[in-house]
C-alpha atoms as a PDB file:
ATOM      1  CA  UNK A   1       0.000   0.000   0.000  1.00  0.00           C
ATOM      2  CA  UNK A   2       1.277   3.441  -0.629  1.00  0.00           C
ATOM      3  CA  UNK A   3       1.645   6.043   2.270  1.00  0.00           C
ATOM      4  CA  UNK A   4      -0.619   9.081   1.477  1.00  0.00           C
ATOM      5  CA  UNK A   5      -1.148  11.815   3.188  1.00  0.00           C
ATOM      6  CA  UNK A   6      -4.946  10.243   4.101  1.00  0.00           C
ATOM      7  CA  UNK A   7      -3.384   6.794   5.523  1.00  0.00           C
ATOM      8  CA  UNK A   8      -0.075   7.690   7.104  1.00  0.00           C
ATOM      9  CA  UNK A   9      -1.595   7.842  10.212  1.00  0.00           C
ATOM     10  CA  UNK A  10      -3.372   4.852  10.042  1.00  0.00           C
ATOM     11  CA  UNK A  11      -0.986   2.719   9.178  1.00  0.00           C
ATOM     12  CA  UNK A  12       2.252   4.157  10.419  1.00  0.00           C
ATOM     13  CA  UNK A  13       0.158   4.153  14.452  1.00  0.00           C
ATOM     14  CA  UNK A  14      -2.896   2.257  14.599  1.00  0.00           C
ATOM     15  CA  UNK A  15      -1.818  -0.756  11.733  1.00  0.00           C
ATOM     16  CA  UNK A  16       1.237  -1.116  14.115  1.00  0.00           C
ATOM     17  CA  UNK A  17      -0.564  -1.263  16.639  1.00  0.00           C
ATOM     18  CA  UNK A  18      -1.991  -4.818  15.608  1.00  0.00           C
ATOM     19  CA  UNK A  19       0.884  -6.052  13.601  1.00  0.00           C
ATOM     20  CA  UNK A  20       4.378  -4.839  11.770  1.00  0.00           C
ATOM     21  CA  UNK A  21       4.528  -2.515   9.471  1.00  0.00           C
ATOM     22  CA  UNK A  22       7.237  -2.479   7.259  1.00  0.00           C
ATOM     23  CA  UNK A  23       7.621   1.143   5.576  1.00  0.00           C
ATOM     24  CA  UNK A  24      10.188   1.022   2.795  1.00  0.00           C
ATOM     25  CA  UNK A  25      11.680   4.459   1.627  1.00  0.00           C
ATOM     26  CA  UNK A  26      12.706   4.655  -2.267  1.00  0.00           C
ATOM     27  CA  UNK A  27      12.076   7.049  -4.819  1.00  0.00           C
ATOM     28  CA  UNK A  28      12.065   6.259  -9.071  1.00  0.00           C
ATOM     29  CA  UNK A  29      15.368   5.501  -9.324  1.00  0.00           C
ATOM     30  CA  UNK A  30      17.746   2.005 -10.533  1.00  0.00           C
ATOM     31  CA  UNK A  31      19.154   1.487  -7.172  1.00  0.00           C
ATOM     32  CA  UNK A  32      15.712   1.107  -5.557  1.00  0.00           C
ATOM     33  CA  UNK A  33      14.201  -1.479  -8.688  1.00  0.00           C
ATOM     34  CA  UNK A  34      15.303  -4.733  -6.517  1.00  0.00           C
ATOM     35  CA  UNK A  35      14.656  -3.612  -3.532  1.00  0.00           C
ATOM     36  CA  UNK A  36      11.304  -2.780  -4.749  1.00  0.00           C
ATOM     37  CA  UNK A  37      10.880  -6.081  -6.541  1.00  0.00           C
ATOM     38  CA  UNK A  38      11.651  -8.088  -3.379  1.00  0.00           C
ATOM     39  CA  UNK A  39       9.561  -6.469  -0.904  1.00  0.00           C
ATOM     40  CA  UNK A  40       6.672  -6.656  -2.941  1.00  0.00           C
ATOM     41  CA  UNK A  41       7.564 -10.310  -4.019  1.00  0.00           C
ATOM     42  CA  UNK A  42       8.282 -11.139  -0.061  1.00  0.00           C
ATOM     43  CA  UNK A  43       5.005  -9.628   1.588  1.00  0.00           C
ATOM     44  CA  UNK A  44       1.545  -9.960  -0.459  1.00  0.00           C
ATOM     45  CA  UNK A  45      -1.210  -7.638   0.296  1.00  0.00           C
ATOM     46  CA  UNK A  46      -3.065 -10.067   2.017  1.00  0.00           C
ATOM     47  CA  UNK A  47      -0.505 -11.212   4.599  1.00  0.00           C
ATOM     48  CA  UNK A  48      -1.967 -11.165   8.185  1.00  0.00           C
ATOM     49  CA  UNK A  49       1.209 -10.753  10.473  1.00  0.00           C
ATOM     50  CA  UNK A  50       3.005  -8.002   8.478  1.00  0.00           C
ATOM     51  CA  UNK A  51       2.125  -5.166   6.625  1.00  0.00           C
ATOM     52  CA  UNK A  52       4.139  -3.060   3.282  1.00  0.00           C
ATOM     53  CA  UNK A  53       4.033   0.560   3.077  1.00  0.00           C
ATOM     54  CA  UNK A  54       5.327   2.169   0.126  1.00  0.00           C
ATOM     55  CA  UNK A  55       6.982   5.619   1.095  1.00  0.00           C
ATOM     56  CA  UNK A  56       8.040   7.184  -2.570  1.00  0.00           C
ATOM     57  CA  UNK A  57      10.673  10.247  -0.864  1.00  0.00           C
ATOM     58  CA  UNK A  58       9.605  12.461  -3.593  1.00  0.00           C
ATOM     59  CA  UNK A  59       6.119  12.935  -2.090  1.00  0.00           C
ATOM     60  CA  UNK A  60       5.685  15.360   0.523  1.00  0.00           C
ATOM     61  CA  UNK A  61       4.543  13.011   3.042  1.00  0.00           C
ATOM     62  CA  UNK A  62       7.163  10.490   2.964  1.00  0.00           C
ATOM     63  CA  UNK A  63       9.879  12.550   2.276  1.00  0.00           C
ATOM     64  CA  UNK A  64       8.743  14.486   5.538  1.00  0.00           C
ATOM     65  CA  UNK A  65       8.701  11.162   7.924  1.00  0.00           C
ATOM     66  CA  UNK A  66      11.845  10.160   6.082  1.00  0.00           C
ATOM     67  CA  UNK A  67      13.714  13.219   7.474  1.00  0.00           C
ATOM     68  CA  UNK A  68      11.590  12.808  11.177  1.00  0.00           C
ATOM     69  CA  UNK A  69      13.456   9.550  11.098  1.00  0.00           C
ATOM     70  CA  UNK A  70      17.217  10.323  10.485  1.00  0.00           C
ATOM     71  CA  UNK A  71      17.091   8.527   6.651  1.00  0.00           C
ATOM     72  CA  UNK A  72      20.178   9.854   4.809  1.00  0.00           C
ATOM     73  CA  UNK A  73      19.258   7.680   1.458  1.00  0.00           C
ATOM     74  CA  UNK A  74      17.212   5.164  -0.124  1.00  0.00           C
ATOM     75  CA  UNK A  75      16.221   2.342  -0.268  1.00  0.00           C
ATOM     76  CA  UNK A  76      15.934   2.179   3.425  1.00  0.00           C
ATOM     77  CA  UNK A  77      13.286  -0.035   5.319  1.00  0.00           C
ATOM     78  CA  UNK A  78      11.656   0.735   8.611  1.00  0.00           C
ATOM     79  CA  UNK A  79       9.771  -1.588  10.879  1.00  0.00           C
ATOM     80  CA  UNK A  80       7.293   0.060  12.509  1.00  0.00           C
ATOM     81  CA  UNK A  81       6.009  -1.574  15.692  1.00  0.00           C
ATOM     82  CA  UNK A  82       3.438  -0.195  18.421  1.00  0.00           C
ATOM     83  CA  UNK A  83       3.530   3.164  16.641  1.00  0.00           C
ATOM     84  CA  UNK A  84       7.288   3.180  16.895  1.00  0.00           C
ATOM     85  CA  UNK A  85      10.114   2.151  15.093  1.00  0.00           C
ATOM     86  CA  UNK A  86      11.390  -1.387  16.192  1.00  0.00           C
ATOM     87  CA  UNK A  87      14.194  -2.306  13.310  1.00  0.00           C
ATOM     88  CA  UNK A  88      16.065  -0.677  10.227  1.00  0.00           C
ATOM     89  CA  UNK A  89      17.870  -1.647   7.202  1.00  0.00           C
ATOM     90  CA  UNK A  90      19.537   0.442   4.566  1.00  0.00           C
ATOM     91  CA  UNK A  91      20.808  -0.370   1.098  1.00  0.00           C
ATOM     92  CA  UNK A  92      22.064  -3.780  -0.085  1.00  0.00           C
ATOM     93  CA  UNK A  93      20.952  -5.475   3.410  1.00  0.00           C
ATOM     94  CA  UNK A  94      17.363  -4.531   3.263  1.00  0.00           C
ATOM     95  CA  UNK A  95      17.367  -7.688  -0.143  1.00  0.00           C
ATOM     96  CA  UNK A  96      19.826  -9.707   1.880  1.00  0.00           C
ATOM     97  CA  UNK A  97      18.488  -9.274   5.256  1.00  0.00           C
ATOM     98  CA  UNK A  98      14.469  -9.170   4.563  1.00  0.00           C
ATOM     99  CA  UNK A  99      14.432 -13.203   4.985  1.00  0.00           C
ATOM    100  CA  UNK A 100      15.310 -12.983   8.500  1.00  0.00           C
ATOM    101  CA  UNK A 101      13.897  -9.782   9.247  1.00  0.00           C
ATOM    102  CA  UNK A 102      10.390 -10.607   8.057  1.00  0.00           C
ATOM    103  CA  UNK A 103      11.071 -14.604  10.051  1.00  0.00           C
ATOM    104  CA  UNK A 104      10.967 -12.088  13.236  1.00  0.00           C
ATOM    105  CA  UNK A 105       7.913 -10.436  12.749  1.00  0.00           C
ATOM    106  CA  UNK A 106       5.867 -13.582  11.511  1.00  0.00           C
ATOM    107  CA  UNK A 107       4.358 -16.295  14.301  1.00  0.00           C
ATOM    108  CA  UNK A 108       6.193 -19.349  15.375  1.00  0.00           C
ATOM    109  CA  UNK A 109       4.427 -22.556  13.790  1.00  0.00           C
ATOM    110  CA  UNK A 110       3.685 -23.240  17.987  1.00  0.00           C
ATOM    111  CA  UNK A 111       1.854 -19.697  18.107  1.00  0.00           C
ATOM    112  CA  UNK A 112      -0.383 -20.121  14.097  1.00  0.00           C
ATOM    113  CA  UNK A 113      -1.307 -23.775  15.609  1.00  0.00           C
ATOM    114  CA  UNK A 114      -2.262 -22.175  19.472  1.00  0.00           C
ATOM    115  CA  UNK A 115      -4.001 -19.776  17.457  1.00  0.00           C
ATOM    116  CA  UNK A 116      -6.434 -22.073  15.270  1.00  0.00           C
ATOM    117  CA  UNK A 117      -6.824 -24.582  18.503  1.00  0.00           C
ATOM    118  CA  UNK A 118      -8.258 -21.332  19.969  1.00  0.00           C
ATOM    119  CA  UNK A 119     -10.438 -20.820  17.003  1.00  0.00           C
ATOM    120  CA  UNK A 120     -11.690 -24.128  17.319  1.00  0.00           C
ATOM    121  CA  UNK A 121     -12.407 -24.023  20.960  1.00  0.00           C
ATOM    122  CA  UNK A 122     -14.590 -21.144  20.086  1.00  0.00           C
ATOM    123  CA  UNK A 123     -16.811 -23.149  17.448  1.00  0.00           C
ATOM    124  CA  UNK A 124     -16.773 -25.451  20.017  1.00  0.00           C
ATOM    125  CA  UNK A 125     -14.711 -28.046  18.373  1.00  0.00           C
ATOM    126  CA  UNK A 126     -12.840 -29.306  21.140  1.00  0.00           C
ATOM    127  CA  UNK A 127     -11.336 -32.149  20.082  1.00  0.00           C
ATOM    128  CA  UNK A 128      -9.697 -30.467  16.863  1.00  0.00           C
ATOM    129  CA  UNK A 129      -8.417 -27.778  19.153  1.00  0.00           C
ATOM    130  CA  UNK A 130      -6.957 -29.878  21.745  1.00  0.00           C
ATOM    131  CA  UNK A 131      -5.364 -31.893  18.820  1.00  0.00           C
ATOM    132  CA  UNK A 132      -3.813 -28.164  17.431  1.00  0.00           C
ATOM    133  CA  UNK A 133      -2.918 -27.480  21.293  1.00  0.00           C
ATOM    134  CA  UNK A 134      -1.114 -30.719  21.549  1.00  0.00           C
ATOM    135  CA  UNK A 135       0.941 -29.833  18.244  1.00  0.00           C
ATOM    136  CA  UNK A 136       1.670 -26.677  19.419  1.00  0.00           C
ATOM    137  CA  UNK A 137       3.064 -27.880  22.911  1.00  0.00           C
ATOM    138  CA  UNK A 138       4.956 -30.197  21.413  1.00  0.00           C
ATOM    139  CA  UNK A 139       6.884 -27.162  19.128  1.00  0.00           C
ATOM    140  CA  UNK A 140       7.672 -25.349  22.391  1.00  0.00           C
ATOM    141  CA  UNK A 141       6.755 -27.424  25.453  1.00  0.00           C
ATOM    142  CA  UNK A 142       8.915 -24.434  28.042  1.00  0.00           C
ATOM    143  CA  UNK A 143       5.750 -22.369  27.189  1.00  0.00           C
ATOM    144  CA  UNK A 144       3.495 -22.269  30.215  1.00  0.00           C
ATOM    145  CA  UNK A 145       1.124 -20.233  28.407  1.00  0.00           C
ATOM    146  CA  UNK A 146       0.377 -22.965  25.702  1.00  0.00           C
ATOM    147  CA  UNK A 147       0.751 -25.533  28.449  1.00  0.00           C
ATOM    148  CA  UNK A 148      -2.143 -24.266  30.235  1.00  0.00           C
ATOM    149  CA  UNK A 149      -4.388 -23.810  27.161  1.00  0.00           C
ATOM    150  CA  UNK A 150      -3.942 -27.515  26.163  1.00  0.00           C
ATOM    151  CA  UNK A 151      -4.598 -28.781  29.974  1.00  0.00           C
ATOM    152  CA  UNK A 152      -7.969 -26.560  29.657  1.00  0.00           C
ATOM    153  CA  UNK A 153      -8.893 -28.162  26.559  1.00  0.00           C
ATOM    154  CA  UNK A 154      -7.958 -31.609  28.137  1.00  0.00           C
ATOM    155  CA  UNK A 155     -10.352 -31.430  30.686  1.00  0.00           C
ATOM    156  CA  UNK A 156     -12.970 -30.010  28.332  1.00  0.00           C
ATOM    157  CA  UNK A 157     -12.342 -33.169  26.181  1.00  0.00           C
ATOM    158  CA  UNK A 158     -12.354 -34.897  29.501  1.00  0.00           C
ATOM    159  CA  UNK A 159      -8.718 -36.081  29.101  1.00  0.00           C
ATOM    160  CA  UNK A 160      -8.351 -36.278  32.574  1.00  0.00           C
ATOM    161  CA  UNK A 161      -5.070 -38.325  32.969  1.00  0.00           C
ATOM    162  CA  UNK A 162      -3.377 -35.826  30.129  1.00  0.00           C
ATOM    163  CA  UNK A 163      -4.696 -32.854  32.014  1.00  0.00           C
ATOM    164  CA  UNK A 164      -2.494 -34.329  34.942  1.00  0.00           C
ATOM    165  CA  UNK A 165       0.603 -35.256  33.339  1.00  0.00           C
ATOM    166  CA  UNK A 166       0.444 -31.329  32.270  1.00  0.00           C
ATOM    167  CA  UNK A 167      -0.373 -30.327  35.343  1.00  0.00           C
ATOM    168  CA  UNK A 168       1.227 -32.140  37.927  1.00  0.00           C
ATOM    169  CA  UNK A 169       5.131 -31.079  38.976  1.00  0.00           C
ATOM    170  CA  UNK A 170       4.467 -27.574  38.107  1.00  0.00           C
ATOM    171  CA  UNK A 171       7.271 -25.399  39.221  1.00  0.00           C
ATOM    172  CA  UNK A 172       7.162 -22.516  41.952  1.00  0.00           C
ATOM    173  CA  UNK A 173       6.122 -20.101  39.296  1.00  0.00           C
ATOM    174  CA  UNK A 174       3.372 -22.019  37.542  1.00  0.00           C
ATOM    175  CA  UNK A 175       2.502 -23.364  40.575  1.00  0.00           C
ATOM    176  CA  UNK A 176       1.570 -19.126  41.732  1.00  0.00           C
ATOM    177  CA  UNK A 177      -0.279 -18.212  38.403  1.00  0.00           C
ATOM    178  CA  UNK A 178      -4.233 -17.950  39.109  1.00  0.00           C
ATOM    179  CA  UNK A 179      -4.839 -19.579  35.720  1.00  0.00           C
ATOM    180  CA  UNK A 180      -2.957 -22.270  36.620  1.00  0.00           C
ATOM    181  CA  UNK A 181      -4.851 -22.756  40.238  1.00  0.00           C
ATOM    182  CA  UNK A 182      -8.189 -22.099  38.225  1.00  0.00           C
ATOM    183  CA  UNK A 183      -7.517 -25.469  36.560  1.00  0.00           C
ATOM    184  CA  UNK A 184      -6.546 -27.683  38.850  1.00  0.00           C
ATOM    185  CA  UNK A 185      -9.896 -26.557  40.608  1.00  0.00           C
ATOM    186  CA  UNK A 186     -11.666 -27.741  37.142  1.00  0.00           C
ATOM    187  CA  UNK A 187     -10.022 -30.655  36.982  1.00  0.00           C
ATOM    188  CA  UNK A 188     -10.859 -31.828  40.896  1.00  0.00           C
ATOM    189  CA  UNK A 189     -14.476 -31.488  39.632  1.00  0.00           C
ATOM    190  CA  UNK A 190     -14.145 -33.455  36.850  1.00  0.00           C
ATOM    191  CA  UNK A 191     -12.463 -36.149  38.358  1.00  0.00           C
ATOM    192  CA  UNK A 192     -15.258 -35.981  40.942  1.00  0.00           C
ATOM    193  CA  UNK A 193     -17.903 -35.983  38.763  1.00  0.00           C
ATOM    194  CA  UNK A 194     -16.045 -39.411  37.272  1.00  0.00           C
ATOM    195  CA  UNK A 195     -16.512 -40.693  40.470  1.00  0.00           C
ATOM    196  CA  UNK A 196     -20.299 -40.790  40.398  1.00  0.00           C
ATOM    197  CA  UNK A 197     -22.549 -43.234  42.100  1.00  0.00           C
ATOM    198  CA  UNK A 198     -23.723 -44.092  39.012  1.00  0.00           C
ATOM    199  CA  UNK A 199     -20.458 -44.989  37.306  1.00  0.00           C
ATOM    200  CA  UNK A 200     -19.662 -47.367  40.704  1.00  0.00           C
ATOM    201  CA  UNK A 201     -22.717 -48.869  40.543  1.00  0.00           C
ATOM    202  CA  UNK A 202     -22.612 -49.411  36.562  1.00  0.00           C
ATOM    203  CA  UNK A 203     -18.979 -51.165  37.442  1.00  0.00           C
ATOM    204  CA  UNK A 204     -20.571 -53.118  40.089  1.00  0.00           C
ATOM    205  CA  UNK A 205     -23.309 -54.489  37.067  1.00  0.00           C
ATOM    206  CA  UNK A 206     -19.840 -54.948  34.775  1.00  0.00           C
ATOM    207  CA  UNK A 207     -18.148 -56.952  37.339  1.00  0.00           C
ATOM    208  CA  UNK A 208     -21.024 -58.946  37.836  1.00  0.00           C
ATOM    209  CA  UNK A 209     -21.758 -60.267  34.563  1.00  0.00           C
ATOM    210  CA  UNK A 210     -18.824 -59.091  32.098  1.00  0.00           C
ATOM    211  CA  UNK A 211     -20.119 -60.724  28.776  1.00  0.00           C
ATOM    212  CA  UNK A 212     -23.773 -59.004  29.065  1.00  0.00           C
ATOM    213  CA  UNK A 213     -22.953 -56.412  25.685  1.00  0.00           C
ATOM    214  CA  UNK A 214     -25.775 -54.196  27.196  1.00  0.00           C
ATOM    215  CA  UNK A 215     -23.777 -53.470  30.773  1.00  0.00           C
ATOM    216  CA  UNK A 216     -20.871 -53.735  29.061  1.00  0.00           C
ATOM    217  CA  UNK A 217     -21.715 -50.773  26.907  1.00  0.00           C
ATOM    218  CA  UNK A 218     -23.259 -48.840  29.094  1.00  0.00           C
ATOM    219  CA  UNK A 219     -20.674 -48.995  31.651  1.00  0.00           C
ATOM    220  CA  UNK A 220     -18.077 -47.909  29.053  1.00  0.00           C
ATOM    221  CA  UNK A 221     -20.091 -45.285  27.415  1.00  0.00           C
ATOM    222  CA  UNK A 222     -20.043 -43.642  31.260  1.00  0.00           C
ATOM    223  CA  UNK A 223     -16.480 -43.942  31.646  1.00  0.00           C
ATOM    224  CA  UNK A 224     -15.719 -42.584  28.390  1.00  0.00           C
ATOM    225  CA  UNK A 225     -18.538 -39.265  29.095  1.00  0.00           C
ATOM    226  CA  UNK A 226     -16.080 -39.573  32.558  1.00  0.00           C
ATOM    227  CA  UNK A 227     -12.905 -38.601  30.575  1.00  0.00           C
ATOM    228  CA  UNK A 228     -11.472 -42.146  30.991  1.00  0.00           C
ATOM    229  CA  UNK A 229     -11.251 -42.942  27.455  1.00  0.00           C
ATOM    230  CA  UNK A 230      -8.574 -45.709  27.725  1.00  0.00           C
ATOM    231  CA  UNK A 231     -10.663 -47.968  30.322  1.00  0.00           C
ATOM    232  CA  UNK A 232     -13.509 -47.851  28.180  1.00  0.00           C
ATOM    233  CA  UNK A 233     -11.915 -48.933  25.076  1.00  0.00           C
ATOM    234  CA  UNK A 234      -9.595 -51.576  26.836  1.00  0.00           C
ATOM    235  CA  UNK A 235     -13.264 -52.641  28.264  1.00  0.00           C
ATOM    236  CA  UNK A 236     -15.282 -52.900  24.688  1.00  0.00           C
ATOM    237  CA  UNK A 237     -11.647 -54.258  22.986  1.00  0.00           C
ATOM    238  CA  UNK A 238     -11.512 -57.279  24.765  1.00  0.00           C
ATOM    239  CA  UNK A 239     -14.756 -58.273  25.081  1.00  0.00           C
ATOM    240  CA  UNK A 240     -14.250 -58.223  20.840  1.00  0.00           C
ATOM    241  CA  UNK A 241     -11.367 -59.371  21.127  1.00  0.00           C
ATOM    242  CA  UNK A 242     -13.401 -63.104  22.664  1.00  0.00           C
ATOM    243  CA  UNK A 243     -16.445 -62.522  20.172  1.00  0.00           C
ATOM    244  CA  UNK A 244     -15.994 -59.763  17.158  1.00  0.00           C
ATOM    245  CA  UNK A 245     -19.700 -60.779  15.833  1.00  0.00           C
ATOM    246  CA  UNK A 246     -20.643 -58.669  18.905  1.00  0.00           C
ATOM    247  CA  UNK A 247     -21.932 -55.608  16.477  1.00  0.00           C
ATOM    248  CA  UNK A 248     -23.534 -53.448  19.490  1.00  0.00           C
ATOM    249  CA  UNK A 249     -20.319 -53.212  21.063  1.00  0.00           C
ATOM    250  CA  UNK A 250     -18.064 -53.044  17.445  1.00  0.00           C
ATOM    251  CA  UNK A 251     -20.241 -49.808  17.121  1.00  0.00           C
ATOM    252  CA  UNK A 252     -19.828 -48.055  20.150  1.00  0.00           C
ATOM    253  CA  UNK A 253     -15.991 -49.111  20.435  1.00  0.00           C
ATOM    254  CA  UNK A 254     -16.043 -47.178  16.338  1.00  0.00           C
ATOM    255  CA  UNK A 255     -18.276 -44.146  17.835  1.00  0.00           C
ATOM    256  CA  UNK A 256     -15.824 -43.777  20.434  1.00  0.00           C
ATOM    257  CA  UNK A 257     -12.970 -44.087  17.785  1.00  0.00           C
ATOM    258  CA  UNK A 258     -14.370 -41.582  15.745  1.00  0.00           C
ATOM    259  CA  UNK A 259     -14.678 -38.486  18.014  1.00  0.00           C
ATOM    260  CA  UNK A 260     -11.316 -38.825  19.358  1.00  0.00           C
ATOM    261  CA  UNK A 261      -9.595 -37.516  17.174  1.00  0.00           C
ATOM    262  CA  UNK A 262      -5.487 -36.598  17.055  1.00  0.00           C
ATOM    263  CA  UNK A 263      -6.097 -38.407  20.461  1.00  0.00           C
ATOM    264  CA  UNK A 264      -3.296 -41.112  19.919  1.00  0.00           C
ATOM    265  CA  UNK A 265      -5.679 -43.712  21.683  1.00  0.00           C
ATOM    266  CA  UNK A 266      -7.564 -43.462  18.292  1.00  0.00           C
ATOM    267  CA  UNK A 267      -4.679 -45.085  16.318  1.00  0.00           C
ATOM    268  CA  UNK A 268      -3.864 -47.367  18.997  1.00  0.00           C
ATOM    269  CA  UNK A 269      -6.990 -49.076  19.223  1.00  0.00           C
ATOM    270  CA  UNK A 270      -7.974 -48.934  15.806  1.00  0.00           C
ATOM    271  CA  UNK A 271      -4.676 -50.710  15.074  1.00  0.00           C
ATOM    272  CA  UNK A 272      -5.242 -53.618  17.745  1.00  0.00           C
ATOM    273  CA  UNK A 273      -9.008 -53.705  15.891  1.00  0.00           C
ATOM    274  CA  UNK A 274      -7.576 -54.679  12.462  1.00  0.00           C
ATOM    275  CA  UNK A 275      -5.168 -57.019  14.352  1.00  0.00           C
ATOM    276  CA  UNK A 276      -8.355 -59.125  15.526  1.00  0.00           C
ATOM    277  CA  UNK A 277     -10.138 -58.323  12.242  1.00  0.00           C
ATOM    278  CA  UNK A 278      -7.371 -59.482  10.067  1.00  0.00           C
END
């Protein structure tokens, strides 16, 4: 975008407000063609994280902010970040430079997948978000920040035993944050709320009688609602594992399956299904 009179303020203090903004200084000259070329080439109109201004010194307006900001010649290329300049280059290093210079200013592959688990979580897509957590915690598992996310999402999911392996051994400073105590509070109640009368007295049925399908499902169906996902597919599993013409349990043991997703219980026990079935 060029920098007008009309948008200067715009984008040189609110737009870098929300994201960089790099403003490159040139004028219609040779020395400034590749420069030119490679900017435009590098960031596209439409890129979210990082914003081109075009700041041709022989308008008013640029040439103005040029000499507000020191510039001595062009091509030059200022970052502008929180209404304030944050990095320069000058010359030849603005083309050999702008790979690593624009790498600084984009989001971490941890921080665009945190970002879409979040916009899951809000559509209410929990599993697919806890799935983009998990990737994201596993590209930079020092960040308590993603940490936490991914244990909230686990005990939305009803993970349980994930939410505690994030949880537990937190460190004096994690161990302080409110966020962090908020959590463990939510995950007492959940694993309180597993321990229902009704689940004890369904596993009281199960015990009982472990080949009736109709207990057996029902019993597993609670633990998995219970966040104990691996008990109730170890439960259906080897009760198929004795019979696989069993069909009422082969489709809740699938159901189950299927809304776990980027869970890696899903692959496991879909892989010891096709053992049995093959």
């Amino acid at each position: 975008m060029r920098l007008t009179e009309q948008n200067v303020k715009e984008l040189i203090i609110e737009t870098s407000m929300k994201k960089a903004v790099f403003v490159y200084f040139y004028m219609d000259a040779p020395e400034c063609e590749a420069t030119t070329v490679a900017l435009k080439k590098a960031i596209s109109d439409d890129n979210e994280f990082i914003a081109l201004a075009e700041a041709n010194v022989q308008d008013k307006v640029s040439q103005a902010i040029a000499m507000q900001l020191g510039l001595q010649s062009v091509p030059a290329l200022i970052v502008m970040q929180q209404g304030r300049p944050a990095a320069a280059l000058q010359g030849d290093e603005i083309v050999s430079k702008l790979d690593e210079t624009i790498k600084e200013y984009m989001p971490s592959l941890a921080e665009l997948l945190l970002k879409e688990a979040l916009e899951l979580e809000e559509k209410g897509e929990i599993a697919q978000a806890k799935a983009k957590a998990k990737a994201a915690f596993a590209e930079d598992e020092k960040n308590n920040a993603t940490k936490l996310i991914l244990a909230r999402l686990c005990i939305k999911d009803k993970a349980l035993d994930e939410a505690h392996t994030l949880l537990d051994n937190p460190g004096r400073e994690l161990s302080e944050d409110q966020d962090y105590k908020d959590l463990i509070s939510a995950l007492t109640l959940a694993e309180q709320a597993a321990e229902s009368p009704e689940i004890k007295e369904l596993e009281r049925k199960f015990k009982e009688d472990e080949n009736n399908a109709q207990i057996a499902v029902e019993y597993a169906v609670a633990l998995s609602d219970a966040g104990k996902k691996a008990q109730a597919l170890e439960i259906l599993f080897n009760i198929l594992k004795k019979d696989l013409s069993e069909e009422k349990i082969k489709k809740t043991f699938l159901d189950m399956l299927n809304t776990m997703s980027g869970d890696p219980l899903q692959k496991e026990y879909r892989r010891k299904l096709y053992t049995i079935m093959y």
